[in-house]
N, C-alpha and C. Protein backbone atom coordinates (compact mmCIF):
# COMPACT_ATOMS: atom_id res chain seq x y z
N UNK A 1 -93.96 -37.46 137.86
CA UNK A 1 -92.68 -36.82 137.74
C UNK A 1 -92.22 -36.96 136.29
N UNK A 2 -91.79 -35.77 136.09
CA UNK A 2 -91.59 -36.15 134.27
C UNK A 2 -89.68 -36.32 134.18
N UNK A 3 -89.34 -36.74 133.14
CA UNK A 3 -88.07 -37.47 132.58
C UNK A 3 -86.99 -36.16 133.40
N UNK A 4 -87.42 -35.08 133.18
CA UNK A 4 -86.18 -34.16 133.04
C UNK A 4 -86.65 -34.10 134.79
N UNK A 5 -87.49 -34.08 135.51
CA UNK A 5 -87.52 -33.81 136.91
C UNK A 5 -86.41 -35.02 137.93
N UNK A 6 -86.73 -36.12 136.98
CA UNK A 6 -86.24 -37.36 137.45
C UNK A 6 -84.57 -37.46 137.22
N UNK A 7 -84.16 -37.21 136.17
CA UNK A 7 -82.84 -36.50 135.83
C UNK A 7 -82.21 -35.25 136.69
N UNK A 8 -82.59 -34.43 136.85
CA UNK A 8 -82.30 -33.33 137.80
C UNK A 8 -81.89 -33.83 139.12
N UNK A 9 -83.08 -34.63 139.51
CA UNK A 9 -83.01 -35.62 140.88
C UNK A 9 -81.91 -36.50 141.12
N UNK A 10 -81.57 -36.93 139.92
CA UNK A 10 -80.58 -37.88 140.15
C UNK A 10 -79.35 -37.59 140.14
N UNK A 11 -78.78 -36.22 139.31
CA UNK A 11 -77.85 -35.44 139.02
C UNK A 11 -77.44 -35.19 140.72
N UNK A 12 -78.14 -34.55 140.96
CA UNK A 12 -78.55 -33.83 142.34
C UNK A 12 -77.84 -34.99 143.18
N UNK A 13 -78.32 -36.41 143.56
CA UNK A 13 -78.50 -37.20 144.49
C UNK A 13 -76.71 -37.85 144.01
N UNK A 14 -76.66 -37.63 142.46
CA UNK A 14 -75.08 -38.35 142.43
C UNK A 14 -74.10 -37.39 142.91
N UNK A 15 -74.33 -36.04 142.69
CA UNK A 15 -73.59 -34.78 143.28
C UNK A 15 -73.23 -35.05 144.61
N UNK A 16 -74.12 -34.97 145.46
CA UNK A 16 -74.58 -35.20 146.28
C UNK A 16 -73.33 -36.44 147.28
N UNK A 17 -73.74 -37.33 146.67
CA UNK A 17 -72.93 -38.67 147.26
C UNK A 17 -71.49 -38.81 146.21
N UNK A 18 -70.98 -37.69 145.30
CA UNK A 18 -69.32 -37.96 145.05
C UNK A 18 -69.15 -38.61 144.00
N UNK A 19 -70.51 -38.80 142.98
CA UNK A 19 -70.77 -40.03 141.73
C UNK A 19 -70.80 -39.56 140.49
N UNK A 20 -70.56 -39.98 139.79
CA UNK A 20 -70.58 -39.07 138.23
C UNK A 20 -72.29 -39.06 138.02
N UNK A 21 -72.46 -37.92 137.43
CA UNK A 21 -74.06 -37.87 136.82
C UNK A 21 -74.13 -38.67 136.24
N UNK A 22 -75.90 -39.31 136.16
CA UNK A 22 -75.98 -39.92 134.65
C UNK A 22 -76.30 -39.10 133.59
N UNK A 23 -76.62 -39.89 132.45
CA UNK A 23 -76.49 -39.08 131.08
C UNK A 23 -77.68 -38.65 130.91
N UNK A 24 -77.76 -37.12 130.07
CA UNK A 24 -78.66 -36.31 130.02
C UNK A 24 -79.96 -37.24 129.15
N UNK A 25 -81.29 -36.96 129.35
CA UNK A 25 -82.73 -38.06 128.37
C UNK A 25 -82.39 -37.59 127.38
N UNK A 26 -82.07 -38.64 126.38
CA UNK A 26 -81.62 -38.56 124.76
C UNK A 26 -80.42 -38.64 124.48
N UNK A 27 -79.93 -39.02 125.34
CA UNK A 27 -78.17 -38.71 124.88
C UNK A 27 -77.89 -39.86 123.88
N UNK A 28 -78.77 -41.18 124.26
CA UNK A 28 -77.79 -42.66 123.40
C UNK A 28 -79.66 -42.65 122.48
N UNK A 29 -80.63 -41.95 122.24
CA UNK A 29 -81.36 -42.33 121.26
C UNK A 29 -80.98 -43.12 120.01
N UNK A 30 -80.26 -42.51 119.35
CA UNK A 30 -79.84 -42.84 117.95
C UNK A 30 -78.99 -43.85 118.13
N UNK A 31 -77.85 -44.53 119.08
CA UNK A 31 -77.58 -45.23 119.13
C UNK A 31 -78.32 -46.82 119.78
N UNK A 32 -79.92 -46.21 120.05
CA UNK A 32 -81.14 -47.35 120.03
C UNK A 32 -81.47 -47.76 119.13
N UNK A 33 -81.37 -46.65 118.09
CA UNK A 33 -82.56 -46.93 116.63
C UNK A 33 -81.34 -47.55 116.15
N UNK A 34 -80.01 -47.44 115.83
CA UNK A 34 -79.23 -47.98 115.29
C UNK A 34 -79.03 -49.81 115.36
N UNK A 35 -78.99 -50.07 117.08
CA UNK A 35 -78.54 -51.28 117.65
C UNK A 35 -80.04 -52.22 117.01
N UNK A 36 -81.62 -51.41 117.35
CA UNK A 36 -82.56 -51.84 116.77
C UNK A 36 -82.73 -52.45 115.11
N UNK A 37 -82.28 -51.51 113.98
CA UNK A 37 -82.04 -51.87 112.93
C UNK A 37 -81.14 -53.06 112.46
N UNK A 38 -79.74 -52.89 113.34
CA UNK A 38 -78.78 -53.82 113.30
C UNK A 38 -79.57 -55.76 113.82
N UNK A 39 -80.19 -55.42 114.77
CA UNK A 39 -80.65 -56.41 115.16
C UNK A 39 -82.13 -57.07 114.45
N UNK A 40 -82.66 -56.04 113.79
CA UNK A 40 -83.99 -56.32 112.63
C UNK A 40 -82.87 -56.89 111.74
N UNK A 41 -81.93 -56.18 111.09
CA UNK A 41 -81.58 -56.79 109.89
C UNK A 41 -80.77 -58.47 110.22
N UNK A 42 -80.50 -58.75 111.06
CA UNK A 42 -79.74 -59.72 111.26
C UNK A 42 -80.76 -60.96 111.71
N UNK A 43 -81.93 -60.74 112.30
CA UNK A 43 -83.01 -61.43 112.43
C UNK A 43 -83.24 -61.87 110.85
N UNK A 44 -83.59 -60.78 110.10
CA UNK A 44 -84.16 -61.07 108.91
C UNK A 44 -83.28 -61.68 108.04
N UNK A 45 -81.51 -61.72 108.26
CA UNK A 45 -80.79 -62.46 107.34
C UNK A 45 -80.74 -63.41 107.70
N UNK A 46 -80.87 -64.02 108.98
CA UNK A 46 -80.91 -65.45 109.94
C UNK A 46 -81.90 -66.22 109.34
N UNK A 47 -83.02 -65.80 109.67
CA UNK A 47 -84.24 -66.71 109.25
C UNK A 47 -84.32 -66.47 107.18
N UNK A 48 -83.50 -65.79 106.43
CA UNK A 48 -83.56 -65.96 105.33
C UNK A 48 -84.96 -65.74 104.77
N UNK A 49 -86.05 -64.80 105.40
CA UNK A 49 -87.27 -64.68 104.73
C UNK A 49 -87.00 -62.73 104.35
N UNK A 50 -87.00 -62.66 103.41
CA UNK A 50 -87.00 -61.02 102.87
C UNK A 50 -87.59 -60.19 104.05
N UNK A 51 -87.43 -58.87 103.81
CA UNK A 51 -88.08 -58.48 104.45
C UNK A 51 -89.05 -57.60 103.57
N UNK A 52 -90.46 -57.29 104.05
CA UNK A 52 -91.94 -57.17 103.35
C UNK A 52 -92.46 -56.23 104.15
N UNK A 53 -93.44 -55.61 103.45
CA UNK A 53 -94.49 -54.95 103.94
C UNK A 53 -93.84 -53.10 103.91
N UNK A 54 -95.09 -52.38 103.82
CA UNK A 54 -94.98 -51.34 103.62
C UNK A 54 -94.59 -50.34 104.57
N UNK A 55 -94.76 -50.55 106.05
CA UNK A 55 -93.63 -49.49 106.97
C UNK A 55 -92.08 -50.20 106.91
N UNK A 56 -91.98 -51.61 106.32
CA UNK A 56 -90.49 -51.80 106.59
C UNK A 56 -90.11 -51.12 105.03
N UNK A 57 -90.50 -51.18 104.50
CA UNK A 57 -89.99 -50.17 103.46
C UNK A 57 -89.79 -48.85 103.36
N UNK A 58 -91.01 -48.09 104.06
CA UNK A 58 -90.36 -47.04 104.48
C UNK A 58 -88.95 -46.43 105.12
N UNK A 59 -89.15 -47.73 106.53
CA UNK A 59 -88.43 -47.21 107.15
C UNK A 59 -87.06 -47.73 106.30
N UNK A 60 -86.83 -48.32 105.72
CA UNK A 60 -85.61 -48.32 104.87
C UNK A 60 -85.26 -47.40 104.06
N UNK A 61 -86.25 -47.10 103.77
CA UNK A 61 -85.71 -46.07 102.68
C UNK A 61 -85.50 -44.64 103.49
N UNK A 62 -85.93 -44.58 104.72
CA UNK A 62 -85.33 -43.54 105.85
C UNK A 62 -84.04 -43.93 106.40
N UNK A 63 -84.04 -44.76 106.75
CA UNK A 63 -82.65 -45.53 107.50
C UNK A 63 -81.43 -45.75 106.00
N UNK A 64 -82.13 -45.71 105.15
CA UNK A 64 -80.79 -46.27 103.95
C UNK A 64 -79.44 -45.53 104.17
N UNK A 65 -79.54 -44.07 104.17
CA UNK A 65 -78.06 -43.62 104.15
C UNK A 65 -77.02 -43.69 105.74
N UNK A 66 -78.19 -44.21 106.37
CA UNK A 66 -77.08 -44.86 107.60
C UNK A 66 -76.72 -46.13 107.49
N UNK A 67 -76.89 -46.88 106.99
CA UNK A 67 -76.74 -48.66 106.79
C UNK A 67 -75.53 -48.80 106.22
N UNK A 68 -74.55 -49.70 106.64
CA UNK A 68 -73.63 -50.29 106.56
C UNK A 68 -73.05 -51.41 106.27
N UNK A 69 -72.61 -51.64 105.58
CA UNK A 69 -72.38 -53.02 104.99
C UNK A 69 -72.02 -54.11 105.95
N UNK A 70 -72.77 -54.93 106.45
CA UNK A 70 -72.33 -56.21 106.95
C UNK A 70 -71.30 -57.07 106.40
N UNK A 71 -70.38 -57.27 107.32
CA UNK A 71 -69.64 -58.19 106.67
C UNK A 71 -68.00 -57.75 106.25
């Protein structure tokens, strides 16, 4: 059964019994990758070891203009 069949189903089954739908697949993505980053960077200020290596650099330099100042 794929994501959107399973969604439909459930729409259906909350209709159904008087329940609010749940939320459409993808709705809180970006607010994963966000909570994820937040929680990499706070790991990495905790333990005080830089952070290294060549996909975390990437992905910083993808993620940079969303980052927010701690603090």
């Amino acid at each position: 059964m794929s994501i959107t069949q399973q969604y439909l189903l459930d729409s259906h089954r909350a209709h159904r019994h008087g329940e609010t739908p749940p939320p459409a697949p993808g709705t809180h993505d970006w607010q994963v990758v966000r909570e994820l980053r937040d929680s990499w960077e706070l790991r990495t200020d905790l333990t005080g070891r830089p952070e290294r290596g060549r996909l975390r650099r990437a992905v910083r330099r993808w993620l940079g203009p969303m980052r927010r100042p701690i603090g």
